[in-house]
PDB file of N, CA and C in Angstrom:
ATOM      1  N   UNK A   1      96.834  52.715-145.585  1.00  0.00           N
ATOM      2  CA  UNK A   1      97.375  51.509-144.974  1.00  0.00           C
ATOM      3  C   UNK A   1      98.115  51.814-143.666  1.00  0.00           C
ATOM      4  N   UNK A   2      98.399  53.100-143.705  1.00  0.00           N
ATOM      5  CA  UNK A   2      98.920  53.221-141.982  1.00  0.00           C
ATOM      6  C   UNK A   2     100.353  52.543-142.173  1.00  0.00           C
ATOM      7  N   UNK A   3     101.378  52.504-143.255  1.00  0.00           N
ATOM      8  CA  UNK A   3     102.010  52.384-143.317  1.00  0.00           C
ATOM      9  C   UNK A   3     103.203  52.142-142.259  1.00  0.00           C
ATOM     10  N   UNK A   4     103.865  53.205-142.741  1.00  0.00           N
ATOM     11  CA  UNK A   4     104.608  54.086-141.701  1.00  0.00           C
ATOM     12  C   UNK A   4     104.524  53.922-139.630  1.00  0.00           C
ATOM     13  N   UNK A   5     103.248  53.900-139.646  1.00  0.00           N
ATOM     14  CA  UNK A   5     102.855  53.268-137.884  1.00  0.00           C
ATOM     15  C   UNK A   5     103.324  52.036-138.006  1.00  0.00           C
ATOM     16  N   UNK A   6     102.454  51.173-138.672  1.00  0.00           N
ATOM     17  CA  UNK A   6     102.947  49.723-138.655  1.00  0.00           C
ATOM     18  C   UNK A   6     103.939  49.181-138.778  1.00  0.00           C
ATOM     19  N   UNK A   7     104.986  50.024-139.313  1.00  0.00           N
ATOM     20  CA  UNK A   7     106.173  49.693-139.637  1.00  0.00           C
ATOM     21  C   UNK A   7     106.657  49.830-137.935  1.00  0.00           C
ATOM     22  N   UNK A   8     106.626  51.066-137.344  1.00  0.00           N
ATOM     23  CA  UNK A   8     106.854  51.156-136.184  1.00  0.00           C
ATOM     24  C   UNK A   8     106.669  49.864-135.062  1.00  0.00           C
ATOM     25  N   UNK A   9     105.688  49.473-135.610  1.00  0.00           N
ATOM     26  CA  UNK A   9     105.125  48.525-134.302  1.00  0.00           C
ATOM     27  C   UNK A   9     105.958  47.169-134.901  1.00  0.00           C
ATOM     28  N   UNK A  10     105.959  47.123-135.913  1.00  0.00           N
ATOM     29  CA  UNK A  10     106.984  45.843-136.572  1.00  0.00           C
ATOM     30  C   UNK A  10     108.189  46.218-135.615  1.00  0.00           C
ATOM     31  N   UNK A  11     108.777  47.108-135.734  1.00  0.00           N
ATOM     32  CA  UNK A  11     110.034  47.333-135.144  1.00  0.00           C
ATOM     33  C   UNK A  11     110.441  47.012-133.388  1.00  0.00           C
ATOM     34  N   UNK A  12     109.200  47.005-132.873  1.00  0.00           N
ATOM     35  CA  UNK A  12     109.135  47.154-131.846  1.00  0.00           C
ATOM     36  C   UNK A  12     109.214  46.021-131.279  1.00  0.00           C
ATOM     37  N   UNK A  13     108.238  44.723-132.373  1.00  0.00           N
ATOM     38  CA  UNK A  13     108.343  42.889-132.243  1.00  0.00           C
ATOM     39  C   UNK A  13     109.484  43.030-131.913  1.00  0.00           C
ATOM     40  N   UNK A  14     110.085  43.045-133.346  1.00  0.00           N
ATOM     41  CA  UNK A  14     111.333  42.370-133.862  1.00  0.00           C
ATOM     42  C   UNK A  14     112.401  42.920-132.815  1.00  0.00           C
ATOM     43  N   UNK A  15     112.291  44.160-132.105  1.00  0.00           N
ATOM     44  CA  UNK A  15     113.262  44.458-130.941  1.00  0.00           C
ATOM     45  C   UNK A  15     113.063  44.089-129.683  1.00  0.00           C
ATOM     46  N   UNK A  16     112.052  43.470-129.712  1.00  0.00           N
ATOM     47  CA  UNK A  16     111.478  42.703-127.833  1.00  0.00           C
ATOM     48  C   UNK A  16     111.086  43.610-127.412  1.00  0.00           C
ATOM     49  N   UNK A  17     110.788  45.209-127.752  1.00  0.00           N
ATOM     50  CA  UNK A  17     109.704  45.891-127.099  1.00  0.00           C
ATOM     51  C   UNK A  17     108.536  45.415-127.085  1.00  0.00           C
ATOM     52  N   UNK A  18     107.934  45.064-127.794  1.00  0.00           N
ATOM     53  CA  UNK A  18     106.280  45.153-127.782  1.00  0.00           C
ATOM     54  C   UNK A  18     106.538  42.917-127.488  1.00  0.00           C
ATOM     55  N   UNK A  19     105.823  42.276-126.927  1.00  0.00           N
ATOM     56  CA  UNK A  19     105.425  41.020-126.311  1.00  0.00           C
ATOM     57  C   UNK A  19     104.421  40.524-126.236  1.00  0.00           C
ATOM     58  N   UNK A  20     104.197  39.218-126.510  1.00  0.00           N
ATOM     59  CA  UNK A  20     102.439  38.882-126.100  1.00  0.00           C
ATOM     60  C   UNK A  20     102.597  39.184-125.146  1.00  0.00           C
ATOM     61  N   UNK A  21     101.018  39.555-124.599  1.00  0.00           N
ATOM     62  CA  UNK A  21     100.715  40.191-123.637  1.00  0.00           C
ATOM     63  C   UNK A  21      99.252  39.750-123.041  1.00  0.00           C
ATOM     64  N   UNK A  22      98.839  38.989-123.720  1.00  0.00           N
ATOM     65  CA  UNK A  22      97.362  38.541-123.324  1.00  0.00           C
ATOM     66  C   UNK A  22      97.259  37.223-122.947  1.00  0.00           C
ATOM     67  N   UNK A  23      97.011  36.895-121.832  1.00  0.00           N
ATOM     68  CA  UNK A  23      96.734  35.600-120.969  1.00  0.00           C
ATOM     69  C   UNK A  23      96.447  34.804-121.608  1.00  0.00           C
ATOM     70  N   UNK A  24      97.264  33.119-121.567  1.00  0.00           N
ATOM     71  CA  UNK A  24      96.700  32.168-122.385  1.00  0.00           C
ATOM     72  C   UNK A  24      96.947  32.323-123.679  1.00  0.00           C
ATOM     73  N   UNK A  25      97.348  33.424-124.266  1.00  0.00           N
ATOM     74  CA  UNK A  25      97.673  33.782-126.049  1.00  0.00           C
ATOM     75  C   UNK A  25      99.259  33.814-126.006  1.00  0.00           C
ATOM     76  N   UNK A  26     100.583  32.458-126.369  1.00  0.00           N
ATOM     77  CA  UNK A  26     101.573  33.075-126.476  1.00  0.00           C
ATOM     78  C   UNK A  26     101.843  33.891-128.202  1.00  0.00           C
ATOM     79  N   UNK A  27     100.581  34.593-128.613  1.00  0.00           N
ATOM     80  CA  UNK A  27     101.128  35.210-129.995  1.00  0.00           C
ATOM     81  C   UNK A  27     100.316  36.131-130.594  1.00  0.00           C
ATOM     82  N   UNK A  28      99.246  36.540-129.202  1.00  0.00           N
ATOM     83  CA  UNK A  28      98.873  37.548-128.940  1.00  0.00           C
ATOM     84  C   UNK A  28      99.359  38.951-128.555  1.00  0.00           C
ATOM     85  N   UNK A  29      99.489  40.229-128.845  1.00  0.00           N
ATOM     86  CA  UNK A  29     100.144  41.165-128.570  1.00  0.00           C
ATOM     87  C   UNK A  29      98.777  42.347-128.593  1.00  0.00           C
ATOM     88  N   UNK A  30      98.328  42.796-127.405  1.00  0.00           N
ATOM     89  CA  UNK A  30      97.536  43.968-127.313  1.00  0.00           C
ATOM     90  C   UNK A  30      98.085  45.119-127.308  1.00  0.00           C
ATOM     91  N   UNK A  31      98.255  45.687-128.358  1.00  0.00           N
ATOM     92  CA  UNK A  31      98.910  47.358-128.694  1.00  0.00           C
ATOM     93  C   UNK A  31      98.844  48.555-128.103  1.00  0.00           C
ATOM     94  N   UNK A  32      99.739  48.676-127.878  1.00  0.00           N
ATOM     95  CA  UNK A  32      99.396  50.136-126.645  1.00  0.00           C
ATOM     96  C   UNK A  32      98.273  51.216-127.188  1.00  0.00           C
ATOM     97  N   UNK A  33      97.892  52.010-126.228  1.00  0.00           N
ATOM     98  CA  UNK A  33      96.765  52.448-126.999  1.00  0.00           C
ATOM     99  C   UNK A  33      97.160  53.367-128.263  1.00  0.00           C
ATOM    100  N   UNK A  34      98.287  54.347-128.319  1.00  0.00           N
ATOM    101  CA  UNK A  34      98.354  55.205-129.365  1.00  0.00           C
ATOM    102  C   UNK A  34      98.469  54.421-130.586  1.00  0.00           C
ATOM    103  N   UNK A  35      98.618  52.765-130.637  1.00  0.00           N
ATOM    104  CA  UNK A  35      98.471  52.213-131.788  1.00  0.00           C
ATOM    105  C   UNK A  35      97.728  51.168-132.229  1.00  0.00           C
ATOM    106  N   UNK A  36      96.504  51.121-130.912  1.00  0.00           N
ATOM    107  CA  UNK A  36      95.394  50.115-131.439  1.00  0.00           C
ATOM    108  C   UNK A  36      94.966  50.625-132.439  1.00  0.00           C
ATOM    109  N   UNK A  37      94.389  51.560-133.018  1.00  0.00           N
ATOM    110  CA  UNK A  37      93.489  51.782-134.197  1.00  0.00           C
ATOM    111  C   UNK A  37      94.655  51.629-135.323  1.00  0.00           C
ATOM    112  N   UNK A  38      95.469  50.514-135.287  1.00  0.00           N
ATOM    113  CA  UNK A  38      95.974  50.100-136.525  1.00  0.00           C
ATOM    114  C   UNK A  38      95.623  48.618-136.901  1.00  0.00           C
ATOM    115  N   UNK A  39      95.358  48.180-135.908  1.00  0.00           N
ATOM    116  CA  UNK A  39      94.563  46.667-136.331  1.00  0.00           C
ATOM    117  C   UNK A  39      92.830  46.463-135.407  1.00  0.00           C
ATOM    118  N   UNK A  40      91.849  46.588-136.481  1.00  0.00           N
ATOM    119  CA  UNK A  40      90.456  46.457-136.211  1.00  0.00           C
ATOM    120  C   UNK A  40      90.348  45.053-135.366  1.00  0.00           C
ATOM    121  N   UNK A  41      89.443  45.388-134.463  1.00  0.00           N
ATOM    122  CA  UNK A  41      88.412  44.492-133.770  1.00  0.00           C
ATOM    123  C   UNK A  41      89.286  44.052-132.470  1.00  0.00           C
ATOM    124  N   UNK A  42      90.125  45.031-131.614  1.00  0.00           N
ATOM    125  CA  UNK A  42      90.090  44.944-130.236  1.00  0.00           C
ATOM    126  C   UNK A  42      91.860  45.980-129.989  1.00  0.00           C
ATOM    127  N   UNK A  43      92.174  46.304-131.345  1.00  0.00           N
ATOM    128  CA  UNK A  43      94.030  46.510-130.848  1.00  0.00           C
ATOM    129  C   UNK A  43      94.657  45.279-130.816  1.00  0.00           C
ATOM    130  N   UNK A  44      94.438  44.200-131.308  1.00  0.00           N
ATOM    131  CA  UNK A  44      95.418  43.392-131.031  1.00  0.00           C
ATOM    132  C   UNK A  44      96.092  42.598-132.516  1.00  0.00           C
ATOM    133  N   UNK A  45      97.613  42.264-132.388  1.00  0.00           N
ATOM    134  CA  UNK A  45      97.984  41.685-133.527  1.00  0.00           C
ATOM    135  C   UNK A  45      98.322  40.461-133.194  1.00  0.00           C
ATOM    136  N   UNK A  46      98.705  39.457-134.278  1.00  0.00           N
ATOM    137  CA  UNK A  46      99.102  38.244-134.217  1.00  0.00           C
ATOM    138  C   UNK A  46     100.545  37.977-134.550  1.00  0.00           C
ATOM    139  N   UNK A  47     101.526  37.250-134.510  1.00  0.00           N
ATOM    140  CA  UNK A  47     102.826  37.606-134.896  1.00  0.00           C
ATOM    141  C   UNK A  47     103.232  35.748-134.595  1.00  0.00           C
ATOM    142  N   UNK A  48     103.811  35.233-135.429  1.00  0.00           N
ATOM    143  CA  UNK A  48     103.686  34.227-135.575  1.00  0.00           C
ATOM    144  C   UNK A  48     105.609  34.358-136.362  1.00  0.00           C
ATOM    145  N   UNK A  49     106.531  33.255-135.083  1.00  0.00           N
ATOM    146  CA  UNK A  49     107.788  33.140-135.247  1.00  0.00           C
ATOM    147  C   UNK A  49     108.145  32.317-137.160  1.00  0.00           C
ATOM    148  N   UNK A  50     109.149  33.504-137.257  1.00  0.00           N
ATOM    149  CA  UNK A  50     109.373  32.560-138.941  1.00  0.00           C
ATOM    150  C   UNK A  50     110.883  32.592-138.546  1.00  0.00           C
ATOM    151  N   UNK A  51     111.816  31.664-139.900  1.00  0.00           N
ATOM    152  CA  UNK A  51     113.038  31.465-139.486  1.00  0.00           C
ATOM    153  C   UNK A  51     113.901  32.731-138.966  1.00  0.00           C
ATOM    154  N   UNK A  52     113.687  33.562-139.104  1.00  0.00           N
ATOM    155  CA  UNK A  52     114.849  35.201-138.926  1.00  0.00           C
ATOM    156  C   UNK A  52     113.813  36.018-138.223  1.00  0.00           C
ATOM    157  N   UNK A  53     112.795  35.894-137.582  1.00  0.00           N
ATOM    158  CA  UNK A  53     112.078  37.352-137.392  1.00  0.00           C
ATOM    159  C   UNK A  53     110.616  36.928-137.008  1.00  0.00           C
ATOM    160  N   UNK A  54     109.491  38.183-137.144  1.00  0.00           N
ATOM    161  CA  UNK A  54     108.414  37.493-136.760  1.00  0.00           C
ATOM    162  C   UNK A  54     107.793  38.182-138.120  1.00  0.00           C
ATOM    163  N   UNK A  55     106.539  37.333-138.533  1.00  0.00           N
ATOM    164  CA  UNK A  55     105.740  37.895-139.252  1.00  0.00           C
ATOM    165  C   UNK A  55     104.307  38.448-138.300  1.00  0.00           C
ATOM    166  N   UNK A  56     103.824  39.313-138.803  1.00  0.00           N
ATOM    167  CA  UNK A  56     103.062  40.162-137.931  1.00  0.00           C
ATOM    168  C   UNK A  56     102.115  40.581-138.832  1.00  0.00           C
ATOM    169  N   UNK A  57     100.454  40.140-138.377  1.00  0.00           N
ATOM    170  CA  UNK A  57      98.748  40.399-138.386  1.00  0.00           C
ATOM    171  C   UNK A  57      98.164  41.604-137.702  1.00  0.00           C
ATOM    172  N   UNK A  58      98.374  42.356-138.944  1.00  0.00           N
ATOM    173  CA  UNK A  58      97.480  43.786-138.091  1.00  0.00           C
ATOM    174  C   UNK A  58      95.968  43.286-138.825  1.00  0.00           C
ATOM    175  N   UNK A  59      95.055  43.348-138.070  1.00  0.00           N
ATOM    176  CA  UNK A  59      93.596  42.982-138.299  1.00  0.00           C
ATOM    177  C   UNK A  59      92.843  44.346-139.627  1.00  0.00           C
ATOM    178  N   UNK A  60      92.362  43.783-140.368  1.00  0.00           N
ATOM    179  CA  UNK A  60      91.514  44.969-141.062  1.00  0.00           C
ATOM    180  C   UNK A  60      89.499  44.771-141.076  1.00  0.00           C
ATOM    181  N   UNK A  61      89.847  43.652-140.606  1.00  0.00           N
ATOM    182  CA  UNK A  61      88.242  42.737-140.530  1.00  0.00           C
ATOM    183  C   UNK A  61      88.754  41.918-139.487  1.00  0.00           C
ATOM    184  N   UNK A  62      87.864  41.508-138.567  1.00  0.00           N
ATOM    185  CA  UNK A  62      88.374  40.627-137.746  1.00  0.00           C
ATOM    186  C   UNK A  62      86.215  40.140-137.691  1.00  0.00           C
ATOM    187  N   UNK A  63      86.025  38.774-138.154  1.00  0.00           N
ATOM    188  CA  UNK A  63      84.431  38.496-137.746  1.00  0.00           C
ATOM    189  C   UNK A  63      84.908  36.984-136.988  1.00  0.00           C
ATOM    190  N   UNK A  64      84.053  36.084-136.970  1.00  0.00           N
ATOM    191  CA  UNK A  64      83.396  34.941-136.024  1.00  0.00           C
ATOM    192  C   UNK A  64      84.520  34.178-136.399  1.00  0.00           C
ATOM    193  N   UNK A  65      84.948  33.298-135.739  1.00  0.00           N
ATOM    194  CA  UNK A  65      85.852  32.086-135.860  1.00  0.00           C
ATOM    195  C   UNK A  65      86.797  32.493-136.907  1.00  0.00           C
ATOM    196  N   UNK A  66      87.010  32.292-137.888  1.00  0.00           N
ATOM    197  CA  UNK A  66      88.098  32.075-138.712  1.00  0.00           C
ATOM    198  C   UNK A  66      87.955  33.055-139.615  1.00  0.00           C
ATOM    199  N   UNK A  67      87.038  34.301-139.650  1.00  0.00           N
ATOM    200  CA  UNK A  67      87.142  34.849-140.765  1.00  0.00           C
ATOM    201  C   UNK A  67      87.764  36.257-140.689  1.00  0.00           C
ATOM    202  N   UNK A  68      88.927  36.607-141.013  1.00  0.00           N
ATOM    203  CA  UNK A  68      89.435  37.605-140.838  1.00  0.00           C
ATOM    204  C   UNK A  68      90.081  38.052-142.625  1.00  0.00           C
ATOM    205  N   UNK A  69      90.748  39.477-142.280  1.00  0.00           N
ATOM    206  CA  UNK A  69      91.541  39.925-143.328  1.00  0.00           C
ATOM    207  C   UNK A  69      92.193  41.148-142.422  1.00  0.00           C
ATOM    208  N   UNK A  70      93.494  41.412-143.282  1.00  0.00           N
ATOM    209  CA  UNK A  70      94.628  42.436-143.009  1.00  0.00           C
ATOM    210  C   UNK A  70      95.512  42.281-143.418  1.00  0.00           C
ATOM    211  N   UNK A  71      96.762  43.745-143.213  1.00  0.00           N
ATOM    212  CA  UNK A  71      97.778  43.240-143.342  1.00  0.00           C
ATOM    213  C   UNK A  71      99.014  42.452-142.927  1.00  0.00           C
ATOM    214  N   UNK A  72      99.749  42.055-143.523  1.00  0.00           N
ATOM    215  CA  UNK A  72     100.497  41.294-142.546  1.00  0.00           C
ATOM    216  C   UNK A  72     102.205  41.791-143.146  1.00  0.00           C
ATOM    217  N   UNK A  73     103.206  42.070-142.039  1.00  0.00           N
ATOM    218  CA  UNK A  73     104.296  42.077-142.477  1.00  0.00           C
ATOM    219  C   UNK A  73     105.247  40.838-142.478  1.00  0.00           C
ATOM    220  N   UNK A  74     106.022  40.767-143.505  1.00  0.00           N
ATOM    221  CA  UNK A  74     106.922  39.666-143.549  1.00  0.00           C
ATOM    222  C   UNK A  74     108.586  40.029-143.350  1.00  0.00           C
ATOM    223  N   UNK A  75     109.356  39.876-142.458  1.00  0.00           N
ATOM    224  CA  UNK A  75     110.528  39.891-142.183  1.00  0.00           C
ATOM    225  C   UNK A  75     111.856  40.200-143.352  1.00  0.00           C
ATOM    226  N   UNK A  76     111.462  39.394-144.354  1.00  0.00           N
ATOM    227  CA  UNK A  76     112.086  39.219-145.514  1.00  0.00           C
ATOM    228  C   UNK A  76     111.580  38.889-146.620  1.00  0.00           C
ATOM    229  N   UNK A  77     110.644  39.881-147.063  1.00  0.00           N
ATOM    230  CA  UNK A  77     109.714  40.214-148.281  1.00  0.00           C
ATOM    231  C   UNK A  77     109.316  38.545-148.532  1.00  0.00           C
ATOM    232  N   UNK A  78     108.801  37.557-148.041  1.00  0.00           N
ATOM    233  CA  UNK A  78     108.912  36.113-148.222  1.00  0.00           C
ATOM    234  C   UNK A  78     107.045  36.302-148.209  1.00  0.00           C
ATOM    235  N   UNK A  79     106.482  35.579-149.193  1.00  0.00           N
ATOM    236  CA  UNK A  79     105.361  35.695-148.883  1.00  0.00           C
ATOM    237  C   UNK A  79     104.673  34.598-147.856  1.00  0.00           C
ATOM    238  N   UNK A  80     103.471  35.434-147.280  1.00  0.00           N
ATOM    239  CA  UNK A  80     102.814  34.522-146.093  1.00  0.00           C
ATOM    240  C   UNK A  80     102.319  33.468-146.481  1.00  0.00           C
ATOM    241  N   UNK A  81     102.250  32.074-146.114  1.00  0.00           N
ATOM    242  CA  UNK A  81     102.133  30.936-146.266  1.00  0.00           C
ATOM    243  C   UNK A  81     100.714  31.003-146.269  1.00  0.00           C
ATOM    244  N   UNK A  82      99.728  30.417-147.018  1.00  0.00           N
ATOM    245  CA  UNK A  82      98.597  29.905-147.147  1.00  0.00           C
ATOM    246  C   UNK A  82      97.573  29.470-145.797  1.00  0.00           C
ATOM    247  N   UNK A  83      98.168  29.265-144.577  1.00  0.00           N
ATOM    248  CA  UNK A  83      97.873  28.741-143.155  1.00  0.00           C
ATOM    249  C   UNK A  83      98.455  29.467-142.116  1.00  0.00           C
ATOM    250  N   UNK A  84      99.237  30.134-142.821  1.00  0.00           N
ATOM    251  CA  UNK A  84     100.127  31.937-141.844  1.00  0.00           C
ATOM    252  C   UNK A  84      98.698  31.835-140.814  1.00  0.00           C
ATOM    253  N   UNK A  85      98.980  32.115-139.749  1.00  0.00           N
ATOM    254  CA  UNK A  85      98.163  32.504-138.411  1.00  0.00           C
ATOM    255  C   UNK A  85      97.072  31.603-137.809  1.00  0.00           C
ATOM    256  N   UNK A  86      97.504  30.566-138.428  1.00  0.00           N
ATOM    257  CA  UNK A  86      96.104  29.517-138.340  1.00  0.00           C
ATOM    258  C   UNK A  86      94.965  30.054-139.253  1.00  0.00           C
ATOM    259  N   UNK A  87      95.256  30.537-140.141  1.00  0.00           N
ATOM    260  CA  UNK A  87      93.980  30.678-140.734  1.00  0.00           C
ATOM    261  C   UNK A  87      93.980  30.053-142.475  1.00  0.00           C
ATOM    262  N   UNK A  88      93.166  30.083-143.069  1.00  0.00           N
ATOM    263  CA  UNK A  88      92.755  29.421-144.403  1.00  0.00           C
ATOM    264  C   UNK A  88      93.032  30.278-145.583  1.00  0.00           C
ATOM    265  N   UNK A  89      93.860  31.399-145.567  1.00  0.00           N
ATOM    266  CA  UNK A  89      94.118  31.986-146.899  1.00  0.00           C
ATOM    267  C   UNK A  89      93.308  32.198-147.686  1.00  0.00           C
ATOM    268  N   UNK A  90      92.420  32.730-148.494  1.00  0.00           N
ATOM    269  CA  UNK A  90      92.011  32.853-149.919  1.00  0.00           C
ATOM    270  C   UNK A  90      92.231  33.635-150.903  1.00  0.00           C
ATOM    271  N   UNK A  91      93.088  35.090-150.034  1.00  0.00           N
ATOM    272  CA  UNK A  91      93.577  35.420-151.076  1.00  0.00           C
ATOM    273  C   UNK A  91      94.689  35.832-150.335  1.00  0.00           C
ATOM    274  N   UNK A  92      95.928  36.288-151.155  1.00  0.00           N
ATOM    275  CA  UNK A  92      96.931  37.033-150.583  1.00  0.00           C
ATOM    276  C   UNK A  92      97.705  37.711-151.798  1.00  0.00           C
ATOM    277  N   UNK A  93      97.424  38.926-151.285  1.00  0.00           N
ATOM    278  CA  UNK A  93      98.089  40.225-152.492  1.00  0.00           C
ATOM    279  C   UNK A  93      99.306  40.831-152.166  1.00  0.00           C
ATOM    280  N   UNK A  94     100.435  40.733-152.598  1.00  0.00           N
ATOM    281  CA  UNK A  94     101.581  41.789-152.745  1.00  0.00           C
ATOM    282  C   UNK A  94     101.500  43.148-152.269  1.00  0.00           C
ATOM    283  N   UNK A  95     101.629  44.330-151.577  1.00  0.00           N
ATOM    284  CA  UNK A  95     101.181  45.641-151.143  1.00  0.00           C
ATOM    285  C   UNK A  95     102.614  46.193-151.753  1.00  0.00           C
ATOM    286  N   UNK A  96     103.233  45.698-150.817  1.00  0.00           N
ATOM    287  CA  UNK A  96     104.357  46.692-150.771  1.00  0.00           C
ATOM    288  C   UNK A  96     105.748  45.891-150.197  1.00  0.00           C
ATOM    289  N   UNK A  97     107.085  46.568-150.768  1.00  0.00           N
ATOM    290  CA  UNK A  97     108.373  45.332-149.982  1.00  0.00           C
ATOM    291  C   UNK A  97     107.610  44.790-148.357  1.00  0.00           C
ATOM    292  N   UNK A  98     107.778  43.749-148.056  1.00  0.00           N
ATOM    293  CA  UNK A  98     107.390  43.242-146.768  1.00  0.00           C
ATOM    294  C   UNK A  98     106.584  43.467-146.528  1.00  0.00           C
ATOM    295  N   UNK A  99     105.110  43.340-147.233  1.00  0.00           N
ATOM    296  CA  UNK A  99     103.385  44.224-146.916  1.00  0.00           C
ATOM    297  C   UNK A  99     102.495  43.047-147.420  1.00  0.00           C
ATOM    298  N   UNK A 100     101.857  42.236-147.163  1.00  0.00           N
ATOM    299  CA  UNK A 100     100.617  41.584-147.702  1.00  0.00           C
ATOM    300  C   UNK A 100      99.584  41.816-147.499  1.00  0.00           C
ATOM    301  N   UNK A 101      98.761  41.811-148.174  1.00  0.00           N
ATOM    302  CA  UNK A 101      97.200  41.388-147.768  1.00  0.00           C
ATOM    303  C   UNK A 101      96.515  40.334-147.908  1.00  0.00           C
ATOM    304  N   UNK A 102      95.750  40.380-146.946  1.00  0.00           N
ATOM    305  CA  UNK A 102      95.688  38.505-147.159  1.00  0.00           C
ATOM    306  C   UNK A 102      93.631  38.473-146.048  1.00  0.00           C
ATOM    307  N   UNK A 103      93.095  37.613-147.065  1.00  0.00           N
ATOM    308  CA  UNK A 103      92.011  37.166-146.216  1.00  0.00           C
ATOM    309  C   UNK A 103      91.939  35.534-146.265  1.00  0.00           C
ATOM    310  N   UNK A 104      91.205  35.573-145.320  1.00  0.00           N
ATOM    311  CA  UNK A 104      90.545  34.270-144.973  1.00  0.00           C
ATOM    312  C   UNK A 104      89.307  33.714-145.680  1.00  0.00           C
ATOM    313  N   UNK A 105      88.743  32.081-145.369  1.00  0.00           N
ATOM    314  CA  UNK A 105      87.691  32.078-145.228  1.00  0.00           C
ATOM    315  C   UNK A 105      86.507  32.120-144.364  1.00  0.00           C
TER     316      UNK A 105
END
């Protein structure tokens, strides 16, 4: 799961280092390179404002329109909402304190 990195790059949101960064996307964030190969299908995560923090989409599948899966961190072990990232939920699994997994349809 790349744990440990991701945690890093969480840290980095939540401290105003790391920023969307991609034109037209305010919740887009393209990952510097030593940590694109933590979210599949371009380096980029999603991070979507919750009440205290951001929750944050590292990609593990990323296909056509709406169908994705990965993990996602949550600020305060709170699980991701069913519509978290604009997307349709179908499943979402527990990983680890503040760790989900979660796909789409």
């Amino acid at each position: 799961m790349n744990k440990s990195e991701r945690e890093k790059v969480a840290k980095m949101v939540e401290q105003g280092a790391l920023n969307p960064n991609v034109k037209d996307s305010p919740w887009l964030i393209h990952l510097p390179k030593q940590y694109q190969g933590l979210s599949v299908g371009g380096g980029d995560i999603i991070i979507e404002k919750t009440g205290n923090g951001y929750s944050i989409l590292f990609f593990t599948y990323r296909g056509i329109l709406d169908n994705f899966s990965g993990f996602v961190y949550t600020p305060n072990d709170q699980n991701p909402s069913t519509k978290a990232f604009d997307g349709d939920f179908k499943e979402i699994e527990k990983m680890d304190k503040n760790w989900y997994f979660v796909s789409s349809s």
